[in-house]
C-alpha atoms as a PDB file:
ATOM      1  CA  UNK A   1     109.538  52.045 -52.260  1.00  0.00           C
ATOM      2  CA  UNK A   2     109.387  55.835 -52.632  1.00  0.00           C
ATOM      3  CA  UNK A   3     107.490  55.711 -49.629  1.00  0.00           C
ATOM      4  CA  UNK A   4     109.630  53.757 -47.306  1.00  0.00           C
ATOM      5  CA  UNK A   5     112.709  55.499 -48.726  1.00  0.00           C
ATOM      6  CA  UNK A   6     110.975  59.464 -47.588  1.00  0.00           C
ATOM      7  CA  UNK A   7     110.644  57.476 -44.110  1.00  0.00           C
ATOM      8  CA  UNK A   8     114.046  57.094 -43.760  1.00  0.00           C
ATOM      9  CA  UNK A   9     114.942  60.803 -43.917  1.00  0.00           C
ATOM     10  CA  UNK A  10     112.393  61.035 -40.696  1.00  0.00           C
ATOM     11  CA  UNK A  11     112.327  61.314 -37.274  1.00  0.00           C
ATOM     12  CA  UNK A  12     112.273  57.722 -35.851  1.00  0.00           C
ATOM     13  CA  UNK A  13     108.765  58.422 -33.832  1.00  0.00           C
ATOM     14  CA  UNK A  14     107.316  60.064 -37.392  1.00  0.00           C
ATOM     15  CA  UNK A  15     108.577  57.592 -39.258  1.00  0.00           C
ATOM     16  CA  UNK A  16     107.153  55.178 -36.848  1.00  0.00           C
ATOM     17  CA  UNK A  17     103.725  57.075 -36.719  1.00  0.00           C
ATOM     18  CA  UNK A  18     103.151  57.019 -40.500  1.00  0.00           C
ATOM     19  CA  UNK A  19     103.977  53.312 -40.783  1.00  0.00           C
ATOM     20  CA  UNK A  20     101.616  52.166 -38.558  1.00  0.00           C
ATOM     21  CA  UNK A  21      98.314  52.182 -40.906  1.00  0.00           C
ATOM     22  CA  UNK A  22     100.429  50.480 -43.450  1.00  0.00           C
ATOM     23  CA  UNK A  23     101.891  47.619 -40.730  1.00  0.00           C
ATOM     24  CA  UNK A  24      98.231  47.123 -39.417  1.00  0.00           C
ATOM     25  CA  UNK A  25      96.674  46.610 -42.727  1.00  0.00           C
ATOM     26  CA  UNK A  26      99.778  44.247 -43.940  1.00  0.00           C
ATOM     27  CA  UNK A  27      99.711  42.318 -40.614  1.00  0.00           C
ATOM     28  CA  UNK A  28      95.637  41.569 -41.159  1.00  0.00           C
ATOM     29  CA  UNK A  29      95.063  41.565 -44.647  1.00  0.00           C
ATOM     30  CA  UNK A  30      95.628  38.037 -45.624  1.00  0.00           C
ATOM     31  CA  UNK A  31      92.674  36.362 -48.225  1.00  0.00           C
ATOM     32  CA  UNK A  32      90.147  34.294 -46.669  1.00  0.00           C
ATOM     33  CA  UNK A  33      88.813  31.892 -49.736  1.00  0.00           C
ATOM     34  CA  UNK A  34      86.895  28.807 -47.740  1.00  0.00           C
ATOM     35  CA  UNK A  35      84.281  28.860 -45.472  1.00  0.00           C
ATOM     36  CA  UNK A  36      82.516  26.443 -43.371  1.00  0.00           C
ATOM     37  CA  UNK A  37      79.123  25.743 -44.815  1.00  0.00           C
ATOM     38  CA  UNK A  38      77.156  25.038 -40.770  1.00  0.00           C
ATOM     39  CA  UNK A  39      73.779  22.885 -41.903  1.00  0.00           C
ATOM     40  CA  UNK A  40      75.840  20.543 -43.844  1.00  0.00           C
ATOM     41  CA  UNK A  41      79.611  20.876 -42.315  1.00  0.00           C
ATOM     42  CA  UNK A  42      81.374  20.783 -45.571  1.00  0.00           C
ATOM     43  CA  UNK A  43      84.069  23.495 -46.728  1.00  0.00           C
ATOM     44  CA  UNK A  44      83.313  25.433 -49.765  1.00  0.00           C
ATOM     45  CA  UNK A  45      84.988  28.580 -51.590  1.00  0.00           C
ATOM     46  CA  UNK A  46      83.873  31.943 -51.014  1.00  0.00           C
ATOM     47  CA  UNK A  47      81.902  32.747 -54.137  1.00  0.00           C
ATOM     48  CA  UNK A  48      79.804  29.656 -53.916  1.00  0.00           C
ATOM     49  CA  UNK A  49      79.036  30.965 -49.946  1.00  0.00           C
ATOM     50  CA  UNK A  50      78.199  34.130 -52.149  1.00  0.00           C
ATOM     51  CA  UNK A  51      76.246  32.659 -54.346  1.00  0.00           C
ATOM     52  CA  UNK A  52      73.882  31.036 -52.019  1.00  0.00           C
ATOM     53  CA  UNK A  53      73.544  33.651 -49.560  1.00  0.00           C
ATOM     54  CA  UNK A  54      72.719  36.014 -52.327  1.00  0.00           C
ATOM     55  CA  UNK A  55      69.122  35.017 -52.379  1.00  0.00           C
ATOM     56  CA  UNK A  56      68.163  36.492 -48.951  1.00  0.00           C
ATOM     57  CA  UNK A  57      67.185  40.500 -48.816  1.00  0.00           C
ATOM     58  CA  UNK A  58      69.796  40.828 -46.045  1.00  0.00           C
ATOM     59  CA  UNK A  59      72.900  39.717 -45.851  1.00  0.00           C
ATOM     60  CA  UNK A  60      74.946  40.080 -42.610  1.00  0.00           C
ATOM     61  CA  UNK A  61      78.588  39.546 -42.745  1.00  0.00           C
ATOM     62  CA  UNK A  62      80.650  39.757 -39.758  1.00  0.00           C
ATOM     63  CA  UNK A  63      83.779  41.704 -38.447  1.00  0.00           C
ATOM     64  CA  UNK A  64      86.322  41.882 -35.960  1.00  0.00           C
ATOM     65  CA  UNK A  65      86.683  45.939 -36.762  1.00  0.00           C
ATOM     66  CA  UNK A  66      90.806  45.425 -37.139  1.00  0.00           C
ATOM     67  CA  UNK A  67      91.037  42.101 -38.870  1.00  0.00           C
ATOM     68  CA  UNK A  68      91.630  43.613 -42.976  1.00  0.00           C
ATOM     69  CA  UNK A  69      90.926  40.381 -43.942  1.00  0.00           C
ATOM     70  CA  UNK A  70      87.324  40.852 -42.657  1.00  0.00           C
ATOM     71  CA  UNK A  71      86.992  43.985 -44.695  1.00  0.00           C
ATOM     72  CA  UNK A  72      88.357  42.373 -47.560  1.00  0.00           C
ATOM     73  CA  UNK A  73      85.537  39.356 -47.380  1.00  0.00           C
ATOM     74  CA  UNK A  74      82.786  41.990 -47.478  1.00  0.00           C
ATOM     75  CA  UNK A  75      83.950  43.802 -50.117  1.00  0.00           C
ATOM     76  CA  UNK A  76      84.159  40.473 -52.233  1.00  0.00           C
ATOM     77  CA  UNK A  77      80.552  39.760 -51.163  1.00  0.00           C
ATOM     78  CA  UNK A  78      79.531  43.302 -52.183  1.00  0.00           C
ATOM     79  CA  UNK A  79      81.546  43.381 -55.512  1.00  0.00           C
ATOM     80  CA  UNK A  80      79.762  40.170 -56.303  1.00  0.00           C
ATOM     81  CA  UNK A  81      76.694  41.006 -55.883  1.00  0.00           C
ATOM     82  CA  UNK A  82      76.901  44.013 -57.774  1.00  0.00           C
ATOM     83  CA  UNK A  83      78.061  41.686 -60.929  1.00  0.00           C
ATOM     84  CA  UNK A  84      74.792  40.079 -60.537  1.00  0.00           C
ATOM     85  CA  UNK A  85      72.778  43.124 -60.749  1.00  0.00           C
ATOM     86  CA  UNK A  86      71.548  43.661 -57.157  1.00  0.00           C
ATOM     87  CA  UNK A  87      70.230  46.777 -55.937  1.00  0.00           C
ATOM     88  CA  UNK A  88      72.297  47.189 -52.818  1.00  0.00           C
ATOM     89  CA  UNK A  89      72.713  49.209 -49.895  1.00  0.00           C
ATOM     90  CA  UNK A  90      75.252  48.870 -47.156  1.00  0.00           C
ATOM     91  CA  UNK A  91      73.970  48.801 -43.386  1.00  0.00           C
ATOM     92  CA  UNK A  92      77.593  49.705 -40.983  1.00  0.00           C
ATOM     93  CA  UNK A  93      77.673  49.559 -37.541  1.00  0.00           C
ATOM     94  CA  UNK A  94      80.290  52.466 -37.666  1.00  0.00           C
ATOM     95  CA  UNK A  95      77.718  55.078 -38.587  1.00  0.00           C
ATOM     96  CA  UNK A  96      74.922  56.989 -36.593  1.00  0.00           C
ATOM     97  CA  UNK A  97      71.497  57.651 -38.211  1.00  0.00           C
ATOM     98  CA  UNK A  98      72.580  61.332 -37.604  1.00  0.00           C
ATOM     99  CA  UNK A  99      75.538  60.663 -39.668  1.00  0.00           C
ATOM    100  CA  UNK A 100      72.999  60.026 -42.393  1.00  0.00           C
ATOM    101  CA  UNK A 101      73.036  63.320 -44.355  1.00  0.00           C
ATOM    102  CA  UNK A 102      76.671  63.002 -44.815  1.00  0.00           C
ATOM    103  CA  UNK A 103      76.930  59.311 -46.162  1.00  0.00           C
ATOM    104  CA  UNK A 104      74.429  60.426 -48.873  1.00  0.00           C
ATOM    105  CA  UNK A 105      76.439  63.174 -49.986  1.00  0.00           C
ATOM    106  CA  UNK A 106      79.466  61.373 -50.106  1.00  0.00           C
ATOM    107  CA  UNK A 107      78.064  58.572 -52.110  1.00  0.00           C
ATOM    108  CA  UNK A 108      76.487  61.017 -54.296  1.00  0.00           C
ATOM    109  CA  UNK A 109      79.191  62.340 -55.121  1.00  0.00           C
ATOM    110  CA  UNK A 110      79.043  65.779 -53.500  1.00  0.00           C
ATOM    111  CA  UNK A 111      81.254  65.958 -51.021  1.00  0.00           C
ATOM    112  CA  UNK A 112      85.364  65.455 -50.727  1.00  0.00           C
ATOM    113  CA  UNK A 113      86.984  62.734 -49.358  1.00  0.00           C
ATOM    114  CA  UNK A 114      89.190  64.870 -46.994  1.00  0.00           C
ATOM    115  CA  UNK A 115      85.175  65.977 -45.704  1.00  0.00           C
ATOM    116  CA  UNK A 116      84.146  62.334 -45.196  1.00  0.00           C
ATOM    117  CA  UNK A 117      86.970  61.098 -43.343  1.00  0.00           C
ATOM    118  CA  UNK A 118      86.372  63.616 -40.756  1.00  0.00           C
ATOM    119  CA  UNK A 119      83.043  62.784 -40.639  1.00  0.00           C
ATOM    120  CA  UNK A 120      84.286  59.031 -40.030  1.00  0.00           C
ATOM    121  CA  UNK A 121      86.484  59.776 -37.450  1.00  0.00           C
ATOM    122  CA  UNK A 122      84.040  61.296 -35.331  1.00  0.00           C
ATOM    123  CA  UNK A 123      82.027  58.188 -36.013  1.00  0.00           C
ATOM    124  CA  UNK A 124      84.244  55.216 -35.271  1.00  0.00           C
ATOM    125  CA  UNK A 125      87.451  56.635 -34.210  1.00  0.00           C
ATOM    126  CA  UNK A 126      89.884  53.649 -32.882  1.00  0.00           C
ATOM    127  CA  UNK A 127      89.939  51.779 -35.974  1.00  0.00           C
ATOM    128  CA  UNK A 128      91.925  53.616 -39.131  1.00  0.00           C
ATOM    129  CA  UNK A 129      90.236  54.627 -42.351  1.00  0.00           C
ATOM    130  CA  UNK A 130      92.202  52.472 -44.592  1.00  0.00           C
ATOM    131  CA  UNK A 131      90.056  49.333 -42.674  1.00  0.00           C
ATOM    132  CA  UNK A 132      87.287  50.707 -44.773  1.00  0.00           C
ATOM    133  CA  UNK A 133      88.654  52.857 -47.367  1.00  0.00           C
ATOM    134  CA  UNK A 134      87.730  50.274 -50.337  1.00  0.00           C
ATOM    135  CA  UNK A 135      84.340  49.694 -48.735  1.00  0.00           C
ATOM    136  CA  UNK A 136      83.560  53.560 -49.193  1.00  0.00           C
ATOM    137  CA  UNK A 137      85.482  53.619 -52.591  1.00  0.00           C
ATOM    138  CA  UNK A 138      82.978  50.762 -53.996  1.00  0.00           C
ATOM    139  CA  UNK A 139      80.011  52.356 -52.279  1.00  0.00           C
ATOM    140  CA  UNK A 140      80.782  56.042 -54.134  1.00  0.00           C
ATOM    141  CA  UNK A 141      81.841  54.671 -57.192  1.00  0.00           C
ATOM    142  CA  UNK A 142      78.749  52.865 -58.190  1.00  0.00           C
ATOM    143  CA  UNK A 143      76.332  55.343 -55.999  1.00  0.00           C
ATOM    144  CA  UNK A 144      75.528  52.607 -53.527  1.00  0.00           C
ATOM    145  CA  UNK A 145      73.880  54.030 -50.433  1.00  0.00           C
ATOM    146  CA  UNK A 146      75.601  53.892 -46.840  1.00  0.00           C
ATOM    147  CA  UNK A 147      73.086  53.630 -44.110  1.00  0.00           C
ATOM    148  CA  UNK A 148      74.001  54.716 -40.560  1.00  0.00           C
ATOM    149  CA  UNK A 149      72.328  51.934 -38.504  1.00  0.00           C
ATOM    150  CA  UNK A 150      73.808  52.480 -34.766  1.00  0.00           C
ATOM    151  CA  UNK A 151      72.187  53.430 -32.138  1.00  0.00           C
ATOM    152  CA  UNK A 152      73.138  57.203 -30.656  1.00  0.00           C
ATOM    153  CA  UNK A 153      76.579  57.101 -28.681  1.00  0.00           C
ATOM    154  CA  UNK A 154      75.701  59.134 -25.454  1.00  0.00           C
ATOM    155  CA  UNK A 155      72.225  56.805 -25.333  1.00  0.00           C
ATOM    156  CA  UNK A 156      74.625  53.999 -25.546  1.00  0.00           C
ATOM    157  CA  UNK A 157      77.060  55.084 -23.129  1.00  0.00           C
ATOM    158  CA  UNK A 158      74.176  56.445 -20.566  1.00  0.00           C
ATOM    159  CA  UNK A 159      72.517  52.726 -20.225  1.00  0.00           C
ATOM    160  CA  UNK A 160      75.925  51.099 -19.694  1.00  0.00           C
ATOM    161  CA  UNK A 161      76.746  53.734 -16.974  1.00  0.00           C
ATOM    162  CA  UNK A 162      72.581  53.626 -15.864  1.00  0.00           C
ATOM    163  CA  UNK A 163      70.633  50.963 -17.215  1.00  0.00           C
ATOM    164  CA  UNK A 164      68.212  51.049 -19.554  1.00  0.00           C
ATOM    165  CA  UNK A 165      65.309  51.178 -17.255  1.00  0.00           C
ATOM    166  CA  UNK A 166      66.627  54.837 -15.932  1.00  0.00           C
ATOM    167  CA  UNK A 167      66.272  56.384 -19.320  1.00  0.00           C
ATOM    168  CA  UNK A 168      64.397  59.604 -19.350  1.00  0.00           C
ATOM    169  CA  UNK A 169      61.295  60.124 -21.750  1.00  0.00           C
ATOM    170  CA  UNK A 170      63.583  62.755 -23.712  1.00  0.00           C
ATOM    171  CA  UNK A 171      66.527  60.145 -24.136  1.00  0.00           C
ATOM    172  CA  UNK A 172      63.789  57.715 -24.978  1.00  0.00           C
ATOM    173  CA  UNK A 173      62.170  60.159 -27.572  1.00  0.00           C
ATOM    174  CA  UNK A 174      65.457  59.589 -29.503  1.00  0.00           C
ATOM    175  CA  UNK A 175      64.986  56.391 -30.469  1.00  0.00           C
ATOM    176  CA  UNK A 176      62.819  54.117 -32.524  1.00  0.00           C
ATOM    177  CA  UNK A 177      58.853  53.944 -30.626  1.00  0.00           C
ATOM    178  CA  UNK A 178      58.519  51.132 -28.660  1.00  0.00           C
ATOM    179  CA  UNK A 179      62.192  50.395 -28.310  1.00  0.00           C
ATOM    180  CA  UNK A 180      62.760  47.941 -25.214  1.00  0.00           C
ATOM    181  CA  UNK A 181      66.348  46.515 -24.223  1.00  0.00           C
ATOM    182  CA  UNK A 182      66.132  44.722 -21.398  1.00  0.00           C
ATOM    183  CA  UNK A 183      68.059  41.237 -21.387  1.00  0.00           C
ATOM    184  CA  UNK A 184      67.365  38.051 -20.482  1.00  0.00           C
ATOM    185  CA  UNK A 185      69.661  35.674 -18.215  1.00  0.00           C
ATOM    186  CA  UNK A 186      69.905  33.929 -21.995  1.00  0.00           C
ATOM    187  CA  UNK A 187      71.279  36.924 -22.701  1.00  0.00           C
ATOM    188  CA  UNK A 188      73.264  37.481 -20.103  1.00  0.00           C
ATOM    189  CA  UNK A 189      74.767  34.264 -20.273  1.00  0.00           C
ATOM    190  CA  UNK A 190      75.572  34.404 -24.652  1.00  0.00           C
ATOM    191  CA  UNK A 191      77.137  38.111 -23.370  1.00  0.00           C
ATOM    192  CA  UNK A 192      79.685  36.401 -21.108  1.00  0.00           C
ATOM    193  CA  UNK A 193      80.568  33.855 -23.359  1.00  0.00           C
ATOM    194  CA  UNK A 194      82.696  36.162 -25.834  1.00  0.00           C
ATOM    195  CA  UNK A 195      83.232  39.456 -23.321  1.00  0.00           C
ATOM    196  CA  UNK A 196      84.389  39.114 -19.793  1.00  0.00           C
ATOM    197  CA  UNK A 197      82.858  40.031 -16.872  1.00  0.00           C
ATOM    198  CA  UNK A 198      85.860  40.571 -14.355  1.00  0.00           C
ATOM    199  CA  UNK A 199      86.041  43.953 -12.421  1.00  0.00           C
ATOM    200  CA  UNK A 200      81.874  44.067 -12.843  1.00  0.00           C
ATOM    201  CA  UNK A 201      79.511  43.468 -10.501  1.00  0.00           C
ATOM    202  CA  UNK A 202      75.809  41.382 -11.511  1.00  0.00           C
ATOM    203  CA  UNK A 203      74.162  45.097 -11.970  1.00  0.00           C
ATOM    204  CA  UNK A 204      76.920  46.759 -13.584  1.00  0.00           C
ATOM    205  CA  UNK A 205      77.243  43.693 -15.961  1.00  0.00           C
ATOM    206  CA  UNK A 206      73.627  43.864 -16.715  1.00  0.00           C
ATOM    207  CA  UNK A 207      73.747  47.586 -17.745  1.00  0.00           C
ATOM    208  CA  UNK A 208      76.525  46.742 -20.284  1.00  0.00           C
ATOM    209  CA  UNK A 209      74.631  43.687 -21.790  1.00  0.00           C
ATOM    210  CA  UNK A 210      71.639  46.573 -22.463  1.00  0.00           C
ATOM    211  CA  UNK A 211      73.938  48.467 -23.908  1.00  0.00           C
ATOM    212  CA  UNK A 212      74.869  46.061 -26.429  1.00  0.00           C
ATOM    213  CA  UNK A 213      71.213  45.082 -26.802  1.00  0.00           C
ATOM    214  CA  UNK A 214      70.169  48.896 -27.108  1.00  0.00           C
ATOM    215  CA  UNK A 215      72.406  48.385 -30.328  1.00  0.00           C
ATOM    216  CA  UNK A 216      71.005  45.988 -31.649  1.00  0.00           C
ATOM    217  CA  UNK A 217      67.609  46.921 -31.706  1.00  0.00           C
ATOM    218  CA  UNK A 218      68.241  50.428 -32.771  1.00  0.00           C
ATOM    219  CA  UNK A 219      70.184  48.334 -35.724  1.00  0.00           C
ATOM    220  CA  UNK A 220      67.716  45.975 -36.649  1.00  0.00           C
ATOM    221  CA  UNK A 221      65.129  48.657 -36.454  1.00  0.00           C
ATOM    222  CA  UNK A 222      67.033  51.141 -38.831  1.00  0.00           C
ATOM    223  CA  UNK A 223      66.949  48.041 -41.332  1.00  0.00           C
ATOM    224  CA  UNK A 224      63.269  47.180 -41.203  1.00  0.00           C
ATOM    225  CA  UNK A 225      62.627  51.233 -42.269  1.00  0.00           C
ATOM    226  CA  UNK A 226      65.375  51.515 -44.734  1.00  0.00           C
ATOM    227  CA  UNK A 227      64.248  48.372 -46.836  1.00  0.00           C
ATOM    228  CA  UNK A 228      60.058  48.871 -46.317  1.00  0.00           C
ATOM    229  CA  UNK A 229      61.468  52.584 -47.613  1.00  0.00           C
ATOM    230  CA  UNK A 230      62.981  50.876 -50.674  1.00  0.00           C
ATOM    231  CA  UNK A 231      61.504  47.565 -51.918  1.00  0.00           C
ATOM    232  CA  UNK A 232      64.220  46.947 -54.342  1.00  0.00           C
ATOM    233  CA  UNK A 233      67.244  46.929 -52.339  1.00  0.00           C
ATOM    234  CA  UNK A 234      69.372  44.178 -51.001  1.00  0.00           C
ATOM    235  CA  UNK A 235      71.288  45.403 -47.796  1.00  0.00           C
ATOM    236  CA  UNK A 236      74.776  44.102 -46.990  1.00  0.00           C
ATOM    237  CA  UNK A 237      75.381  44.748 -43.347  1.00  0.00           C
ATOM    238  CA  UNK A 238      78.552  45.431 -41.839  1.00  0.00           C
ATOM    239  CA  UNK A 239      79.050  45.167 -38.189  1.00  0.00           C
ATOM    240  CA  UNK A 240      80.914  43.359 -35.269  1.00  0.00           C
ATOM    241  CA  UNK A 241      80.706  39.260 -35.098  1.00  0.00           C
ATOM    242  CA  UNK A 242      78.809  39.555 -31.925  1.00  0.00           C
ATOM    243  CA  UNK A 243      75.956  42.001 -33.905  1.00  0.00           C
ATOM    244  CA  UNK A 244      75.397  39.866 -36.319  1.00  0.00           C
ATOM    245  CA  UNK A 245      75.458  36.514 -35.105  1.00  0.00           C
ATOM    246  CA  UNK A 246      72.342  34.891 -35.057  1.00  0.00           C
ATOM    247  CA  UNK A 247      71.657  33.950 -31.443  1.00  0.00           C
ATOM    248  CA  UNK A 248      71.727  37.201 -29.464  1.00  0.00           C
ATOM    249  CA  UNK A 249      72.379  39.840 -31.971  1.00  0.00           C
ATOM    250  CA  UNK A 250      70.558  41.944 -35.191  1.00  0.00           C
ATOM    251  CA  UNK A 251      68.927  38.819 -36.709  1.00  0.00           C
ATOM    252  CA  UNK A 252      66.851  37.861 -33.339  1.00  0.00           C
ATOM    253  CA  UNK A 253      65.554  41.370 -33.094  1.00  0.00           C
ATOM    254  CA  UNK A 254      64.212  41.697 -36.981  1.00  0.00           C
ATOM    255  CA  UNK A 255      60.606  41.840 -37.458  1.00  0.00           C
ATOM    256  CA  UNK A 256      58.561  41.106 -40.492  1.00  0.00           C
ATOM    257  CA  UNK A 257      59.791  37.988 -41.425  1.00  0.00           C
ATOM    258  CA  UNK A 258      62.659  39.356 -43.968  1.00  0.00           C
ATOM    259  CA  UNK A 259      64.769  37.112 -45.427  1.00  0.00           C
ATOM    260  CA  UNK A 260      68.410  36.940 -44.555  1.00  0.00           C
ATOM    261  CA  UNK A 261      71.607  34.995 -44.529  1.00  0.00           C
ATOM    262  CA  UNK A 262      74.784  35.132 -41.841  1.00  0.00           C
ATOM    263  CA  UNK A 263      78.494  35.006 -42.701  1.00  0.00           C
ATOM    264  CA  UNK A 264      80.664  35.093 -39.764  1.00  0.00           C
ATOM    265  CA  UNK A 265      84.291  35.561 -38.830  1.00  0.00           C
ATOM    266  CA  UNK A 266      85.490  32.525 -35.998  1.00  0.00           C
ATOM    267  CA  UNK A 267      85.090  34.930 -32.408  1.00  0.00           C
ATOM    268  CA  UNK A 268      84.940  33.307 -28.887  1.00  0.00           C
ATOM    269  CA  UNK A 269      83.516  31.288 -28.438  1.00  0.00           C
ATOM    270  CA  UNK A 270      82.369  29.997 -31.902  1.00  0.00           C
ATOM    271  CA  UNK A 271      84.897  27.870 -33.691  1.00  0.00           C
ATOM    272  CA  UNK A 272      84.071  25.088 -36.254  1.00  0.00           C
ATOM    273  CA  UNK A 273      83.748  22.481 -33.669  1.00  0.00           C
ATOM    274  CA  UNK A 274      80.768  24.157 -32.109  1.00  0.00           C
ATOM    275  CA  UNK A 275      79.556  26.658 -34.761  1.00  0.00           C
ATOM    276  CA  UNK A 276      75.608  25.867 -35.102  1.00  0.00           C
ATOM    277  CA  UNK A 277      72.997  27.043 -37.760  1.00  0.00           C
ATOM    278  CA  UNK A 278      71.071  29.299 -35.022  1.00  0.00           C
ATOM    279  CA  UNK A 279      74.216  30.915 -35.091  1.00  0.00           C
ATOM    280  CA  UNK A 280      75.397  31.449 -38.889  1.00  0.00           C
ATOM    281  CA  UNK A 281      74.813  29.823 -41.902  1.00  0.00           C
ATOM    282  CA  UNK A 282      78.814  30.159 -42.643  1.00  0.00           C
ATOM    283  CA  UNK A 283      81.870  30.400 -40.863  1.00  0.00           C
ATOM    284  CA  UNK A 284      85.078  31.990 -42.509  1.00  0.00           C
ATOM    285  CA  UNK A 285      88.178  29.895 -42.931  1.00  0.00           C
ATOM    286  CA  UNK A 286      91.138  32.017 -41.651  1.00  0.00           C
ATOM    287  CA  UNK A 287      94.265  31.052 -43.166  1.00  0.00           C
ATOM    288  CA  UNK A 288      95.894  32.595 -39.952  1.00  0.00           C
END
């Protein structure tokens, strides 16, 4: 109440201003407690989802980046399987491999918070730090690591203007050997199906499908070297629905034959009506 009543002594637009973080996280913060368990179709609570995807060395839950709820669910799944004496890491979307140093010093311990967030917003900049705040909290707390798993922004950003095939050797140098993300008309087709293609032409459609692909690649890549690196850790991932869903996304590029398990949000087009097992192995309940 202190809070609201120093607002009131403000400037309507700074009043306005600071209460935004606080509206957003009220506004998508409610619990999520059932999911949809996909090979069998029945509805179960969260921590026996938890429980049975805990077996798997990677764990992939999903995200729309503004939905606190979202956030919420993966911290549960982390907290839990903590309690059960996993040696985790946390694989996020949000971060950049060059972001790595960073992360390591701020789950060490040896760096400020004020120093972090900066670090953050440079990294994933639309969406506010209190989305993640508890995340990070959880992660420094009990010295879990934070691995940067994206691929670089500008590479990103230069295939969707480009395509991937007009990559120079020096932007190719900067990622992972061997690297290829060219798409399919499979692919092109699960791409339209949850983002639009109005205002783009067939080429210019293609080059942002690459883009996405580029992504998730570079991802699943970053994954297979940070757990070959470190036999004894379970990685929690943390990215967008469309990453981590099973058909088209991080799970379809992994190599190796490492275990995992999918928990994702509802996202167009997946509901429970046509929600398959090539796609997750649960779907969240949204009481919303």
């Amino acid at each position: 109440m202190t809070v609201f009543r120093h607002m009131q002594s403000m400037p309507l637009p700074f009043a306005a201003k600071a209460l935004l973080p606080l509206l957003f996280i009220l506004l998508t913060g409610c619990s999520i407690n059932k999911a949809l368990k996909v090979e069998d179709r029945s509805v179960v609570e969260v921590p026996a989802m938890i429980s049975d995807v805990s077996r798997a060395r990677i764990i992939f839950v999903g995200e729309a980046h503004d939905a606190g709820a979202h956030h919420e669910l993966q911290l549960r799944v982390l907290e839990a399987l903590k309690a059960q004496g996993k040696h985790l890491a946390i694989g996020m979307e949000m971060f950049e491999q060059t972001s790595q140093p960073a992360l390591d010093a701020y789950t060490a311990g040896k760096v400020p918070e004020a120093a972090f967030k900066k670090v953050y917003a440079l990294s994933w900049r639309y969406i506010p730090w209190e989305m993640y705040a508890d995340i990070f909290h959880f992660a420094k707390d009990n010295r879990i690591p934070i691995v940067g798993l994206n691929a670089p922004r500008e590479l990103v950003q230069a295939v969707a203007r480009r395509g991937f095939g007009d990559l120079s050797k020096e932007e190719l140098a900067q990622l992972p050997p061997g690297t290829n993300a060219t798409v399919s008309e499979n692919y092109l087709r699960f791409m339209r199906g949850y983002s639009p293609s109005h205002g783009k032409d067939a080429e210019g459609f293609r080059n942002i499908a690459e883009a996405q692909m580029l992504r998730n690649v570079v991802m699943a890549r970053r994954i297979e070297s940070y757990l070959a690196a470190n036999p004894d850790r379970v990685m929690v991932v943390i990215a967008g629905g469309a990453h981590v869903r099973g058909v088209g996304g991080i799970p379809s590029e992994l190599r190796g034959g490492l275990s995992y398990r999918i928990i994702l949000p509802p996202m167009p087009p997946l509901n429970q009506g046509n929600v398959t097992r090539e796609d997750a192995d649960y779907l969240l309940i949204e009481p919303f």
